[in-house]
N, C-alpha and C. Protein backbone atom coordinates (compact mmCIF):
# COMPACT_ATOMS: atom_id res chain seq x y z
N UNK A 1 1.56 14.64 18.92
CA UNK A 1 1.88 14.94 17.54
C UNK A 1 2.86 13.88 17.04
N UNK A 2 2.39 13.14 15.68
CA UNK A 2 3.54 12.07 15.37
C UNK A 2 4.42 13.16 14.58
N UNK A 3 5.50 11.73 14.20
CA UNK A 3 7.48 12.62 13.67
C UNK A 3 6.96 13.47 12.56
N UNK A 4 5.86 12.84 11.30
CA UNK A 4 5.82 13.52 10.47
C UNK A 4 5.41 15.18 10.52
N UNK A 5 3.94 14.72 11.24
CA UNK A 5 3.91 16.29 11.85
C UNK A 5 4.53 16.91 11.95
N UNK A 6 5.29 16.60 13.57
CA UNK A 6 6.44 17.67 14.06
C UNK A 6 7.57 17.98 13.15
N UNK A 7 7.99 17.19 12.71
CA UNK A 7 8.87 17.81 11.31
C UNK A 7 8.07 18.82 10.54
N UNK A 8 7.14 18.71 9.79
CA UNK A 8 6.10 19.86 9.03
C UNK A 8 6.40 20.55 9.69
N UNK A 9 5.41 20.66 11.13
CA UNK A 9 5.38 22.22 11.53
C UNK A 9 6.77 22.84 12.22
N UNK A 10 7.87 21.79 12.34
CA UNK A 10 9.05 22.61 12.77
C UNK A 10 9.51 23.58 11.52
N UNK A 11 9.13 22.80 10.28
CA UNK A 11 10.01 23.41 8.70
C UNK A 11 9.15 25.05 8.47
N UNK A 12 8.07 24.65 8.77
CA UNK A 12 6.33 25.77 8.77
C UNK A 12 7.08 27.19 9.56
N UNK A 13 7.05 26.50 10.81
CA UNK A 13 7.48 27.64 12.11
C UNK A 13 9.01 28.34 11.44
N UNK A 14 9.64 27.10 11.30
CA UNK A 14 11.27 27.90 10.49
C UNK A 14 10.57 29.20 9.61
N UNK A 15 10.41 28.59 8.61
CA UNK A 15 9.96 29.21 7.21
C UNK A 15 9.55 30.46 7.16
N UNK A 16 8.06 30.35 7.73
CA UNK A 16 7.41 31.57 8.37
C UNK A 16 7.69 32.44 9.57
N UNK A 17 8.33 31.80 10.11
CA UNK A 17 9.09 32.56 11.22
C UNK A 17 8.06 32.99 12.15
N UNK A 18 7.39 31.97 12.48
CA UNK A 18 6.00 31.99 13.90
C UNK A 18 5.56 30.45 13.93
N UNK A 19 5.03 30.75 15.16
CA UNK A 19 4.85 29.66 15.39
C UNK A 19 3.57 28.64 15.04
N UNK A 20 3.76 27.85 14.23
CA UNK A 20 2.23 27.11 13.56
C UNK A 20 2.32 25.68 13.89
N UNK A 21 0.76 25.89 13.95
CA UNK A 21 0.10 24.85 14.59
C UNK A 21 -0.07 23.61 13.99
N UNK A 22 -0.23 22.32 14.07
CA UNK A 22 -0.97 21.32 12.82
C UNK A 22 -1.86 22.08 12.10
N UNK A 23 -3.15 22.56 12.74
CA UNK A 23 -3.89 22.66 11.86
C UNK A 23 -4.26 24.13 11.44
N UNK A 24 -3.30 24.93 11.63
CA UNK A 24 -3.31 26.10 10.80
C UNK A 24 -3.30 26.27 9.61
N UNK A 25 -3.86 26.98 8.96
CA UNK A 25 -3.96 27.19 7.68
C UNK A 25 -3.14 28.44 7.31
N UNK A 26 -2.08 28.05 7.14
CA UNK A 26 -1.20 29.39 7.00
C UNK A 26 -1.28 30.40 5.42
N UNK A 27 -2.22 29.82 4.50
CA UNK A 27 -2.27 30.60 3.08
C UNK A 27 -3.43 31.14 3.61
N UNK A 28 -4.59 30.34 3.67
CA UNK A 28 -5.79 31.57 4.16
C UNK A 28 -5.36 32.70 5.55
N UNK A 29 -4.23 32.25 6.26
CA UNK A 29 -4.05 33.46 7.03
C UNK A 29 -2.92 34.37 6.87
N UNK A 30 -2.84 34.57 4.70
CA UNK A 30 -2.10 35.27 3.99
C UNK A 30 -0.40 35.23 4.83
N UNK A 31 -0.04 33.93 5.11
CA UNK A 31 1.37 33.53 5.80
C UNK A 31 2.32 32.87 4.45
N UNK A 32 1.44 32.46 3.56
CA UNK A 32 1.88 31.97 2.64
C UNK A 32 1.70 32.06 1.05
N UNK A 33 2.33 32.37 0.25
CA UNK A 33 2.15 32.26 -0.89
C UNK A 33 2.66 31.37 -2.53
N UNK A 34 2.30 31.21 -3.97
CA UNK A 34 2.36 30.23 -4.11
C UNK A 34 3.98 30.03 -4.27
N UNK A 35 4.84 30.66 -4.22
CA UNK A 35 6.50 30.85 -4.37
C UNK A 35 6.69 29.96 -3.29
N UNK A 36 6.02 30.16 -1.73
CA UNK A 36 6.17 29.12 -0.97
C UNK A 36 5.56 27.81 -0.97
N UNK A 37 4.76 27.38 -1.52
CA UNK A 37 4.18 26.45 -1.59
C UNK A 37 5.06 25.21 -2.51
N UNK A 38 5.48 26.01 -3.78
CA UNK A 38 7.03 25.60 -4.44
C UNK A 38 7.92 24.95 -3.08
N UNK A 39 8.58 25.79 -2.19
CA UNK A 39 9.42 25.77 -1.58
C UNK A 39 8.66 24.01 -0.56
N UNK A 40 7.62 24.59 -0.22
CA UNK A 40 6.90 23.30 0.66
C UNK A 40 6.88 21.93 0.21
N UNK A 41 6.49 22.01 -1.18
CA UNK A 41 6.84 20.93 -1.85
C UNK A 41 7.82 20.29 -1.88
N UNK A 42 8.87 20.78 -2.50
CA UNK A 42 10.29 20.73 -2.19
C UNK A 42 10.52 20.14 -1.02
N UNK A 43 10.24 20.66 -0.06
CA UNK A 43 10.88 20.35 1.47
C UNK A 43 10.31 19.03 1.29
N UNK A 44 8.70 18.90 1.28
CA UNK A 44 8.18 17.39 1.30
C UNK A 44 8.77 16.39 0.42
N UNK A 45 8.88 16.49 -0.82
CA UNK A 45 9.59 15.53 -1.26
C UNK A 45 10.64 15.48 -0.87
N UNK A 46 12.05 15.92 -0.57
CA UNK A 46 13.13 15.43 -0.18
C UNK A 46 13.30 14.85 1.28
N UNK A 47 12.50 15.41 2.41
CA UNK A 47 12.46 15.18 3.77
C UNK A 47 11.80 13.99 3.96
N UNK A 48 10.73 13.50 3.08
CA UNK A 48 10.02 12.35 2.76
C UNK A 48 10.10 11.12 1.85
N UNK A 49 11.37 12.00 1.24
CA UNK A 49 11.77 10.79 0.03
C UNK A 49 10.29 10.26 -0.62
N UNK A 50 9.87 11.42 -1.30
CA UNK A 50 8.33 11.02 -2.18
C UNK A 50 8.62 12.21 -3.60
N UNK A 51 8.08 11.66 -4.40
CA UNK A 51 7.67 12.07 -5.63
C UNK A 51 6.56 12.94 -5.84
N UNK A 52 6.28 13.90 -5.55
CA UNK A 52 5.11 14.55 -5.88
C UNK A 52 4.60 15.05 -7.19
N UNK A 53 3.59 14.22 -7.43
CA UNK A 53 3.27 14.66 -8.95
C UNK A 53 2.37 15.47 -8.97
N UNK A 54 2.41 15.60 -10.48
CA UNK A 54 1.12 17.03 -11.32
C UNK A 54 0.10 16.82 -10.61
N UNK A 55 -0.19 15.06 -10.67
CA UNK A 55 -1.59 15.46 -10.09
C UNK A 55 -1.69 15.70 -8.63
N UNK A 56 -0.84 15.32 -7.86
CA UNK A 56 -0.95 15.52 -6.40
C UNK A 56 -0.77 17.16 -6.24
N UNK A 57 -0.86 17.91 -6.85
CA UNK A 57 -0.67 19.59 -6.59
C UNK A 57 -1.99 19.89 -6.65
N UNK A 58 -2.44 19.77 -5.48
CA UNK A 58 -3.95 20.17 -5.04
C UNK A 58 -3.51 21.05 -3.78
N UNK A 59 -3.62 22.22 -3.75
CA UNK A 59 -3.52 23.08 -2.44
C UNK A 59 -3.69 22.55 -1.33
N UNK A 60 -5.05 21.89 -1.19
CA UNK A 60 -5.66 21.67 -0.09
C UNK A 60 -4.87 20.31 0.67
N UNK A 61 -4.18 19.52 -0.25
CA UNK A 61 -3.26 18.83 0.85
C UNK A 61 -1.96 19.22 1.09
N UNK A 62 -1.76 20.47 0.68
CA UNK A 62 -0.44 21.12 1.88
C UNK A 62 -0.88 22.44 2.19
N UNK A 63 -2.31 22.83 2.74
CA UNK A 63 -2.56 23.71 3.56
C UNK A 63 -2.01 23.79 5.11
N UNK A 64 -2.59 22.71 5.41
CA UNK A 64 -1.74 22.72 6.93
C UNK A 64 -1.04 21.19 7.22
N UNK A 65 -0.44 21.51 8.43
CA UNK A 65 0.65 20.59 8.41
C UNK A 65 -0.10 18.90 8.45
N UNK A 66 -1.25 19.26 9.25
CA UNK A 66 -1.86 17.64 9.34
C UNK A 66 -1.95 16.99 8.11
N UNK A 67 -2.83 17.78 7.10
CA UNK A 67 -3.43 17.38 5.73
C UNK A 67 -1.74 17.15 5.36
N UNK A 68 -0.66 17.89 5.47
CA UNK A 68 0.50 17.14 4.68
C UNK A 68 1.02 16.03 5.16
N UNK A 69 1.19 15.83 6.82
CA UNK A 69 1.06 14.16 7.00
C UNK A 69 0.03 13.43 6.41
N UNK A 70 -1.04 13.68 6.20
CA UNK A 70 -1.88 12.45 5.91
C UNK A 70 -1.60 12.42 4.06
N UNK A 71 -1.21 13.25 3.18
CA UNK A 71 -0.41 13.30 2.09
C UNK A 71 1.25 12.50 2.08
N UNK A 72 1.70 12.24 2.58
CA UNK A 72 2.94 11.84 2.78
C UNK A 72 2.49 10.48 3.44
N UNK A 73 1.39 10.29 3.98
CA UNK A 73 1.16 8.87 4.39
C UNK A 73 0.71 7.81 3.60
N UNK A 74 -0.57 8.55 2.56
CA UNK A 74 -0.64 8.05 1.66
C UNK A 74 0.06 8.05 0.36
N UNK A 75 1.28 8.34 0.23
CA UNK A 75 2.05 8.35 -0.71
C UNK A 75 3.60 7.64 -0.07
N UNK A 76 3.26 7.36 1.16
CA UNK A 76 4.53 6.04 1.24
C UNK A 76 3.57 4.67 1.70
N UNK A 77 2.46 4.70 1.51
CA UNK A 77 1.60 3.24 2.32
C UNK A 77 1.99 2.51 0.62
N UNK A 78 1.96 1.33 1.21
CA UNK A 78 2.25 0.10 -0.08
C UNK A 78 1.62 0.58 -0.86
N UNK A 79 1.55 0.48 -2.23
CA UNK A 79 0.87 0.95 -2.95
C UNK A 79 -0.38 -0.56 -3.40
N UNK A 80 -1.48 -0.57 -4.08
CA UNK A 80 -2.15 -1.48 -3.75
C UNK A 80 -2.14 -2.00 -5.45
N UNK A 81 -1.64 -3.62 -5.55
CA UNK A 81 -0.96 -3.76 -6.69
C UNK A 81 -2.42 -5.28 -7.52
N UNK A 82 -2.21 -4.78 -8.72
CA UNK A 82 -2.78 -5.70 -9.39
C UNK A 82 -2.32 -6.71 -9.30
N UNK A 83 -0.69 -7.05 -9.52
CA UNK A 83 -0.57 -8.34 -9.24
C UNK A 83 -0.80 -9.28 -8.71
N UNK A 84 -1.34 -9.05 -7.37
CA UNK A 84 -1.88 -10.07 -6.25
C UNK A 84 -2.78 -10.67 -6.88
N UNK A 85 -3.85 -9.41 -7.46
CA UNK A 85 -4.84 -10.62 -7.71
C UNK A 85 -4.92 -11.20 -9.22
N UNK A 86 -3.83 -10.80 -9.72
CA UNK A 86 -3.78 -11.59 -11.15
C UNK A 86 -3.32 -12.95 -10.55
N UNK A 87 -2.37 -12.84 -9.58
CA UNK A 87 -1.84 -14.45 -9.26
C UNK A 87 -2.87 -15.30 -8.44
N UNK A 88 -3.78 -14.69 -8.02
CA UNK A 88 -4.70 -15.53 -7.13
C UNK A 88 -5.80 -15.91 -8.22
N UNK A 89 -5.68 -15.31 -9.50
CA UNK A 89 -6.84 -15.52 -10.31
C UNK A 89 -6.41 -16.90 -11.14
N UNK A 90 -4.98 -17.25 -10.90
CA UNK A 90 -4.70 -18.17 -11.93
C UNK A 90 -4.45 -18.96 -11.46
């Protein structure tokens, strides 16, 4: 399990107070609701130093802890910038 993971599911296991897995789905197994999902957010942006926007509030990438590493991965990978290729165009 990489850091991001294990951080998730240590905050998960806190939270809920049992023990969860990466890939548990803790709302379909009524562990979670959307008051927590608030709270999850929260945790991710500050523990991750990320911005989570309107549009990134899709359930399905903070169902379980994996899908929120791979959310937090792609929201700190470089971001992929026009500039490069405006300067290679000129």
């Amino acid at each position: 399990m990489n850091d991001v993971t294990s951080q998730v599911t240590a905050f998960l296991s806190a939270a809920l107070r049992r023990q969860v897995e990466p890939d548990d789905d803790y709302f379909a197994r009524g562990l979670a609701d959307s008051l927590f999902a608030l709270e999850l957010v929260t945790f991710v942006e500050s523990r991750f130093a990320i911005t989570v926007e309107v549009e990134d509030l899709d359930l399905d990438s903070f169902r379980t802890a994996r899908r929120i590493t791979e959310f937090v991965r792609r929201k700190t990978a470089a971001p992929e910038s026009g500039e490069a290729h405006a300067a290679e165009a000129s």
